[in-house]
PDB file of N, CA and C in Angstrom:
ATOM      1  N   UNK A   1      -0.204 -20.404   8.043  1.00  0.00           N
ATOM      2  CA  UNK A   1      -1.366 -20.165   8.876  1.00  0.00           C
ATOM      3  C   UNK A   1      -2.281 -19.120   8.252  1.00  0.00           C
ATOM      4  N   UNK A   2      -1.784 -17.812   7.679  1.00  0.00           N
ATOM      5  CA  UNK A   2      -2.601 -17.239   7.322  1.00  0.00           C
ATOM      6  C   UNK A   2      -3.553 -17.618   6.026  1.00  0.00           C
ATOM      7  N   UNK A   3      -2.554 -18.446   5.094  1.00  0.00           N
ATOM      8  CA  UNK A   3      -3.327 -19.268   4.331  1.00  0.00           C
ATOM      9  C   UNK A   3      -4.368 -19.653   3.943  1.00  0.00           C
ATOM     10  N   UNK A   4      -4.480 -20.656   5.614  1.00  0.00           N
ATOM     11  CA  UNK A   4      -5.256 -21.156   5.920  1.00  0.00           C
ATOM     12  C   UNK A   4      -6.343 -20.307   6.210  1.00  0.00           C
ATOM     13  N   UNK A   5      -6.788 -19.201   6.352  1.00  0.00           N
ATOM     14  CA  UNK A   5      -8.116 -18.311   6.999  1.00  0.00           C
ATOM     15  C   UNK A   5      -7.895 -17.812   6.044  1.00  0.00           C
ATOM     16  N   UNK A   6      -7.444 -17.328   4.792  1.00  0.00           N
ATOM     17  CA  UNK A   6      -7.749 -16.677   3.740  1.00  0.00           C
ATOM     18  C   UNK A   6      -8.402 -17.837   2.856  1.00  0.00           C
ATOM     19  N   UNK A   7      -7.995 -18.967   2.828  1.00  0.00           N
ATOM     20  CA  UNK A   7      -8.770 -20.730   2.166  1.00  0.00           C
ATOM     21  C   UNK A   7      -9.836 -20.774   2.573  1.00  0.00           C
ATOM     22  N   UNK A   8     -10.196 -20.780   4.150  1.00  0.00           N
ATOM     23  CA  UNK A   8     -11.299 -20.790   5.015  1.00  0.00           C
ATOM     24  C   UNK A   8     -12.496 -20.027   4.568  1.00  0.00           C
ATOM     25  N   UNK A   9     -11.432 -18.796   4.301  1.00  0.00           N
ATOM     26  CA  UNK A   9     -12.808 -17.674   4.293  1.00  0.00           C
ATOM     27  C   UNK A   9     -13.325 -17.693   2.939  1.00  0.00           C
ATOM     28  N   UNK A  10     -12.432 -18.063   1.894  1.00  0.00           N
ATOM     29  CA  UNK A  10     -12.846 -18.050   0.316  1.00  0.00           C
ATOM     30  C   UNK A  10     -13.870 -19.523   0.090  1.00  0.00           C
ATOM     31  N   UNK A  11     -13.334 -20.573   1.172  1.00  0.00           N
ATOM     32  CA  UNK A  11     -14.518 -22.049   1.194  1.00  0.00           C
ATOM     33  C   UNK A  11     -15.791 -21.094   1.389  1.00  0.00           C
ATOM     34  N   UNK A  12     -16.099 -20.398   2.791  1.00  0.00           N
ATOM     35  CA  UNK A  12     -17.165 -20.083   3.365  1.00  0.00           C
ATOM     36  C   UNK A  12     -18.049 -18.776   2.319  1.00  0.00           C
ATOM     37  N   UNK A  13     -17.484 -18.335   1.464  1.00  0.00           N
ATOM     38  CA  UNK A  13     -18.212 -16.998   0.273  1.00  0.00           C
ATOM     39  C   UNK A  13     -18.766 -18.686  -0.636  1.00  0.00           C
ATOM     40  N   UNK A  14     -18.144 -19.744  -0.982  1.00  0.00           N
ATOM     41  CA  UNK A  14     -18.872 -20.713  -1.885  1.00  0.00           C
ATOM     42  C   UNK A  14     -19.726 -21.438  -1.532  1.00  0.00           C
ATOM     43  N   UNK A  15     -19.555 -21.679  -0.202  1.00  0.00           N
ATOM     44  CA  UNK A  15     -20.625 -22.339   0.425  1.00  0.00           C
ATOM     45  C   UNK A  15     -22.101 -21.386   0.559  1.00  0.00           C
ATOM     46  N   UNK A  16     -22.069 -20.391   0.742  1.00  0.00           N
ATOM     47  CA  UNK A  16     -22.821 -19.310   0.601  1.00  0.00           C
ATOM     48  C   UNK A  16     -23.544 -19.115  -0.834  1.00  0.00           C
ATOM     49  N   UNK A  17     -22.631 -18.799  -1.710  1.00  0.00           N
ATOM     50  CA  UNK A  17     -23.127 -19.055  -2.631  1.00  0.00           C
ATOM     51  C   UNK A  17     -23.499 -19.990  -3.607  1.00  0.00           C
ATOM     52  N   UNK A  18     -23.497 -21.458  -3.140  1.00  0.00           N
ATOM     53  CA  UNK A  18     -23.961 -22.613  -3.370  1.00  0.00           C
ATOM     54  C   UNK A  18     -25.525 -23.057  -2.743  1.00  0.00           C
ATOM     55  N   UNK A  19     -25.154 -21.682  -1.514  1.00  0.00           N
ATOM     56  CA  UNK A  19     -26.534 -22.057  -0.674  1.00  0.00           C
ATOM     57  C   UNK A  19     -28.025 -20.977  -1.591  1.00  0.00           C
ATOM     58  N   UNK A  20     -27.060 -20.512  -1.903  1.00  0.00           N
ATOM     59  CA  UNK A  20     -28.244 -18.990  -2.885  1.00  0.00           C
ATOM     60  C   UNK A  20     -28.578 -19.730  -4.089  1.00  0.00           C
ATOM     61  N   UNK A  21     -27.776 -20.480  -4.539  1.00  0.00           N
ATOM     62  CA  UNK A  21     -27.970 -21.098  -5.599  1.00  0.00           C
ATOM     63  C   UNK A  21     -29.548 -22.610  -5.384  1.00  0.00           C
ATOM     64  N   UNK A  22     -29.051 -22.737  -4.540  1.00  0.00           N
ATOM     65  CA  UNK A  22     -30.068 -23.956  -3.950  1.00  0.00           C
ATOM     66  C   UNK A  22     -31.455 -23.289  -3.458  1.00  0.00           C
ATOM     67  N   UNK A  23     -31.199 -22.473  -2.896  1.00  0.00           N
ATOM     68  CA  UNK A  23     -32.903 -21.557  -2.316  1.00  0.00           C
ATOM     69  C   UNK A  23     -33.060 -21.071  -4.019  1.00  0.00           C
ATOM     70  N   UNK A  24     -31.960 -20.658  -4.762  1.00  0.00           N
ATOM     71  CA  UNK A  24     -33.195 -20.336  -6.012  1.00  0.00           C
ATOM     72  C   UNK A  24     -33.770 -21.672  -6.782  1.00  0.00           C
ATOM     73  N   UNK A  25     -33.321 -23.291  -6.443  1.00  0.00           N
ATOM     74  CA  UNK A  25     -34.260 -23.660  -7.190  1.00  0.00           C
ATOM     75  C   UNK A  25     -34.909 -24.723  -6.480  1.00  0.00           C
ATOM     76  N   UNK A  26     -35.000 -23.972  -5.110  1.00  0.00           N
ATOM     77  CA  UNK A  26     -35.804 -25.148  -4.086  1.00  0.00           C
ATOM     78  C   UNK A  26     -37.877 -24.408  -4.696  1.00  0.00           C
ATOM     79  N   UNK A  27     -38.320 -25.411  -4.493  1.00  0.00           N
ATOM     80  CA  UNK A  27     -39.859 -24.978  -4.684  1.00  0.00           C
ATOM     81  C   UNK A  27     -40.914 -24.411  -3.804  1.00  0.00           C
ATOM     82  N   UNK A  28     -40.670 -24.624  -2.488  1.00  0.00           N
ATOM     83  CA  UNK A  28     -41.715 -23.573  -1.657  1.00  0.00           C
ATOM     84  C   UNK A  28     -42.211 -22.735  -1.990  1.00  0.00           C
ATOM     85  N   UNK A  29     -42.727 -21.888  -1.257  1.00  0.00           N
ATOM     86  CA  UNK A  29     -43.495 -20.445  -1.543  1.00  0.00           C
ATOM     87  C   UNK A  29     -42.603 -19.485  -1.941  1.00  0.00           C
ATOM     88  N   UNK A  30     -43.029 -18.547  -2.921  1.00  0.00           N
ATOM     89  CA  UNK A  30     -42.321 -17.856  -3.611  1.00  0.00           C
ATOM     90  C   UNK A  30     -41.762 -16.747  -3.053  1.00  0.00           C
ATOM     91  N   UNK A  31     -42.035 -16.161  -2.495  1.00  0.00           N
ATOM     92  CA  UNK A  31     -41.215 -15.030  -1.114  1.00  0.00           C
ATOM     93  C   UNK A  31     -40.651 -15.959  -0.244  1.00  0.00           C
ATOM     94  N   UNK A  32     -41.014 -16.875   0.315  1.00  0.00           N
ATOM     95  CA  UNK A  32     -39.778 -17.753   1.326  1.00  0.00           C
ATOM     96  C   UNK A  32     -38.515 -18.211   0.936  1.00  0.00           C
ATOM     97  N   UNK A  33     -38.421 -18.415  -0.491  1.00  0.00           N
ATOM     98  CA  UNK A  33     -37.948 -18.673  -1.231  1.00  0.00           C
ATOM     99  C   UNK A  33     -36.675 -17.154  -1.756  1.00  0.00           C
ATOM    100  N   UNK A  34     -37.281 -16.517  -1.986  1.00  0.00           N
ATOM    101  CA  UNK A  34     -36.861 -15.042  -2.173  1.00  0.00           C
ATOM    102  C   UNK A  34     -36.106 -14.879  -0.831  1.00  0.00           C
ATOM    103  N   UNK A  35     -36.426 -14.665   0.168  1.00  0.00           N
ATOM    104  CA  UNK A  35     -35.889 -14.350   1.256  1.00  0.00           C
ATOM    105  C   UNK A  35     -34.843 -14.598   1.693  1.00  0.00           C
ATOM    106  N   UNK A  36     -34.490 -16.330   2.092  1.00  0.00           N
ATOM    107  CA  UNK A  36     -33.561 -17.343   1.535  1.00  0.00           C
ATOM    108  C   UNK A  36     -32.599 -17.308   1.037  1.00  0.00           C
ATOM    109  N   UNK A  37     -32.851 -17.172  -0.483  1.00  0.00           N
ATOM    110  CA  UNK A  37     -31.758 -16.859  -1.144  1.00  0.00           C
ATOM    111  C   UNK A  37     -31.148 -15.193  -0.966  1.00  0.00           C
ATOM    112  N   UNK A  38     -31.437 -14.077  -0.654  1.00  0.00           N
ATOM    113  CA  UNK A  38     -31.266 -12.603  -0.078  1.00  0.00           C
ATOM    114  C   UNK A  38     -30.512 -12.781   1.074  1.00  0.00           C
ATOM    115  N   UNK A  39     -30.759 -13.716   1.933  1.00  0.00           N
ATOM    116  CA  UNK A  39     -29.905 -13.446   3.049  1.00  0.00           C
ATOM    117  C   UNK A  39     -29.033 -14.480   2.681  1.00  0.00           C
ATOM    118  N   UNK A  40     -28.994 -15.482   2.210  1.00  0.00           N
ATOM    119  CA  UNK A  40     -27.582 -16.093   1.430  1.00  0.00           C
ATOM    120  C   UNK A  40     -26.356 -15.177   0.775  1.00  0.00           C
ATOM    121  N   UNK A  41     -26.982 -14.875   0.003  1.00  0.00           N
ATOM    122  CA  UNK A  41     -26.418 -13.586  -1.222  1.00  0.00           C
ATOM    123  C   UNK A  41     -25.523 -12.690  -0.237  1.00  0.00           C
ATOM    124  N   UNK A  42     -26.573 -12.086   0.962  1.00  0.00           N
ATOM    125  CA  UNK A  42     -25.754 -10.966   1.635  1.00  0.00           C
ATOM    126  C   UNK A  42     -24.809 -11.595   2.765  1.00  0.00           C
ATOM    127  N   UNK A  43     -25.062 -12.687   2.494  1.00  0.00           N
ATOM    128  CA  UNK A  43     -23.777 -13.135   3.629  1.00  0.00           C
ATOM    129  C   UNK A  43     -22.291 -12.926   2.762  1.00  0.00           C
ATOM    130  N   UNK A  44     -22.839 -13.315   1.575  1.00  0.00           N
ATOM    131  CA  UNK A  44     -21.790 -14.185   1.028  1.00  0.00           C
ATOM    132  C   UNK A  44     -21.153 -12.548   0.719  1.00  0.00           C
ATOM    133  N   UNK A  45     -22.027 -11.486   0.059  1.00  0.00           N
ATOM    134  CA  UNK A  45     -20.883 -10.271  -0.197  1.00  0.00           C
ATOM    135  C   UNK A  45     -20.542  -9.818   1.419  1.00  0.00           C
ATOM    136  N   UNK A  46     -21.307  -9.983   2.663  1.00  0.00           N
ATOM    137  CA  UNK A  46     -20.846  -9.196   3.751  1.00  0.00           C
ATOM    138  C   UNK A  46     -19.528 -10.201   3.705  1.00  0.00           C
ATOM    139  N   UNK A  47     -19.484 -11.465   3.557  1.00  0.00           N
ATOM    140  CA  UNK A  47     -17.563 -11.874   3.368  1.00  0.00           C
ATOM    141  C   UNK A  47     -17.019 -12.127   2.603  1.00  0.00           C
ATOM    142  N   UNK A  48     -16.949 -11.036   1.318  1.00  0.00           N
ATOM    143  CA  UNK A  48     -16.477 -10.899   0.819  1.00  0.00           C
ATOM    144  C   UNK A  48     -15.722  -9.917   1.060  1.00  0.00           C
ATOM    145  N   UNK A  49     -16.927  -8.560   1.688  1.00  0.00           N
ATOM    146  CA  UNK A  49     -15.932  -7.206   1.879  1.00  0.00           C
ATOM    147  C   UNK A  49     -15.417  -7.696   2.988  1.00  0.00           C
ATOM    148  N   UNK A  50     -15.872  -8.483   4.024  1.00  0.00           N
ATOM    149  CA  UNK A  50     -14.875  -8.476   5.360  1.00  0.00           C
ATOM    150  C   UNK A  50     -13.117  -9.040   4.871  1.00  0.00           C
ATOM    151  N   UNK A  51     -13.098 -10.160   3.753  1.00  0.00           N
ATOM    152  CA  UNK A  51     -12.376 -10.347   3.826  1.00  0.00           C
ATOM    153  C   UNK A  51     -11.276  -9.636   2.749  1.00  0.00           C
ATOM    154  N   UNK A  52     -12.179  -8.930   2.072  1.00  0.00           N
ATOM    155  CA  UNK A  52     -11.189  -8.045   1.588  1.00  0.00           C
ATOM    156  C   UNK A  52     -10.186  -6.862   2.416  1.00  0.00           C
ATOM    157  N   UNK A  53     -11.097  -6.201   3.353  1.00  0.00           N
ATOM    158  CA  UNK A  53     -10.538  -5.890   4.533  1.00  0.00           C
ATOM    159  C   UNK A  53      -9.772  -6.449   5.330  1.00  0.00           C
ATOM    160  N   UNK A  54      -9.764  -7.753   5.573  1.00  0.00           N
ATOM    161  CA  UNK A  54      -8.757  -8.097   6.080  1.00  0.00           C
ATOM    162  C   UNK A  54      -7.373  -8.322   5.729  1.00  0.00           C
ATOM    163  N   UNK A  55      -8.092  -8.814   4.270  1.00  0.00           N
ATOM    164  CA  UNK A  55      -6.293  -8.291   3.624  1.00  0.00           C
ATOM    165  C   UNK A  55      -5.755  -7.286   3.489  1.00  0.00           C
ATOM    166  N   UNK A  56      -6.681  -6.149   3.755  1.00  0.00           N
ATOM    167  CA  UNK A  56      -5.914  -5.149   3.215  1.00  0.00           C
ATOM    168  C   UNK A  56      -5.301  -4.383   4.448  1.00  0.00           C
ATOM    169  N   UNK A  57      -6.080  -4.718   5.366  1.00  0.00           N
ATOM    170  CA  UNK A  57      -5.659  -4.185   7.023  1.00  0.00           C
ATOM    171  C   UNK A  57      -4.379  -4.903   7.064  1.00  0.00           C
ATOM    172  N   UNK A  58      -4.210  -6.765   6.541  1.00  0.00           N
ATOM    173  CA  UNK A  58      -2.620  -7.269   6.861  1.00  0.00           C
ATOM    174  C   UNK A  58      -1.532  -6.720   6.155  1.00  0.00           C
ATOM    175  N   UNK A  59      -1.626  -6.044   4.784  1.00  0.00           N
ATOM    176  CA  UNK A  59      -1.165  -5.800   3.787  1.00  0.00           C
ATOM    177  C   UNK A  59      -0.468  -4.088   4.854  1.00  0.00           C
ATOM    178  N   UNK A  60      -1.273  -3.763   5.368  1.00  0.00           N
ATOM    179  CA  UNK A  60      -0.995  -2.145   5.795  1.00  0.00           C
ATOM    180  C   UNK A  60      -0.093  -2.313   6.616  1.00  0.00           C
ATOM    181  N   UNK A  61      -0.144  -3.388   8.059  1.00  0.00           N
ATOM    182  CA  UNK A  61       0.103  -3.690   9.242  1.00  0.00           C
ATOM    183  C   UNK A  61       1.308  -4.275   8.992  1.00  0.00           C
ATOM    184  N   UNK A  62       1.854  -4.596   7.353  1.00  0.00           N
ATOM    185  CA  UNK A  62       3.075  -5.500   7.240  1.00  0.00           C
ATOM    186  C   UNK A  62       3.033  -7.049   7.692  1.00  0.00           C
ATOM    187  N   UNK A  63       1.878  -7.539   8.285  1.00  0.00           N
ATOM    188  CA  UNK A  63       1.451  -8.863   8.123  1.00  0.00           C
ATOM    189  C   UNK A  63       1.900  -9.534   7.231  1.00  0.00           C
ATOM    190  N   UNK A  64       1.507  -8.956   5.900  1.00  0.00           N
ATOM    191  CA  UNK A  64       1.425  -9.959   4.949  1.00  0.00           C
ATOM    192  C   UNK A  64       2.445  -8.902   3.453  1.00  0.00           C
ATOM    193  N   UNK A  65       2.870  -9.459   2.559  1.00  0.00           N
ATOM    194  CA  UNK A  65       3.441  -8.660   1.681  1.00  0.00           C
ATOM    195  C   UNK A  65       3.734  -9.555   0.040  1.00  0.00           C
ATOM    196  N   UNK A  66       3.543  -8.695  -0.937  1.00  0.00           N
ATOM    197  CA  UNK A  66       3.315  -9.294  -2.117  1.00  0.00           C
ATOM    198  C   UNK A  66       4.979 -10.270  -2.486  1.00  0.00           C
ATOM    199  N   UNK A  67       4.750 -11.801  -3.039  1.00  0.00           N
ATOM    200  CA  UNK A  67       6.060 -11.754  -3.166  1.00  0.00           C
ATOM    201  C   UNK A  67       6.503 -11.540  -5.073  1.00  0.00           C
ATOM    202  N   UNK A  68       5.712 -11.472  -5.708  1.00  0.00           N
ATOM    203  CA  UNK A  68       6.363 -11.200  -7.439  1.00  0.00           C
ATOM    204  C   UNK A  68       5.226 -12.642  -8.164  1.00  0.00           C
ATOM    205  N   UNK A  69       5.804 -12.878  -9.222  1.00  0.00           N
ATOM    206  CA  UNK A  69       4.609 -13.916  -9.880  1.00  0.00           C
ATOM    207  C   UNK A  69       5.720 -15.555  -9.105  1.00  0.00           C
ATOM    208  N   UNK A  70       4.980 -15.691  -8.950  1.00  0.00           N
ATOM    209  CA  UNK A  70       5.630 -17.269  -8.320  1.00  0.00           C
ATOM    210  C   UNK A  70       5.976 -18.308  -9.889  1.00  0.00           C
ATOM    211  N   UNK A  71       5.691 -18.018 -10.630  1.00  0.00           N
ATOM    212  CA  UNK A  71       5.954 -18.748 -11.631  1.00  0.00           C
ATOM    213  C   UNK A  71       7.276 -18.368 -12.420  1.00  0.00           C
ATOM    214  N   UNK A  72       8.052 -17.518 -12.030  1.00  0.00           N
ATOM    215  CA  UNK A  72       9.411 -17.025 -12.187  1.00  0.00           C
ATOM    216  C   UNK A  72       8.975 -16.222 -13.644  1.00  0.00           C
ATOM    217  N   UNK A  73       7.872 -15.972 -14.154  1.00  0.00           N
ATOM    218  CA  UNK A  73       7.742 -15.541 -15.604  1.00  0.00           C
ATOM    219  C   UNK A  73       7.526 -14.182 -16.003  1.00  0.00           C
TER     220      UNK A  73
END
């Protein structure tokens, strides 16, 4: 489950920044355009830090805990 909202939240930073990517090469007016892509951008770092915080709040809380390299190496 938690997985899943750490997947969720890493889809939703690309979608974001797929969307910044698209306002920079859509053609409208050149400040609408600017704008657009700025509040794209700041979504995408405001979840980035949220979700860095959240791991690190589960990580504190014993939620969540490192298990070693999964690749036995």
């Amino acid at each position: 489950m938690k997985s899943f909202l750490i997947l969720g939240a890493l889809a939703c930073i690309l979608v974001a920044l797929a969307g910044a990517g698209f306002f920079m090469l859509r053609r409208p007016g050149q400040q609408q355009r600017k704008d657009a892509m700025a509040r794209a951008l700041a979504l995408r770092v405001g979840l980035s830090i949220a979700l860095f915080l959240c791991i690190w709040l589960a990580y504190a809380m014993g939620w969540i805990e490192p298990r070693g390299n999964p690749l036995g190496g």
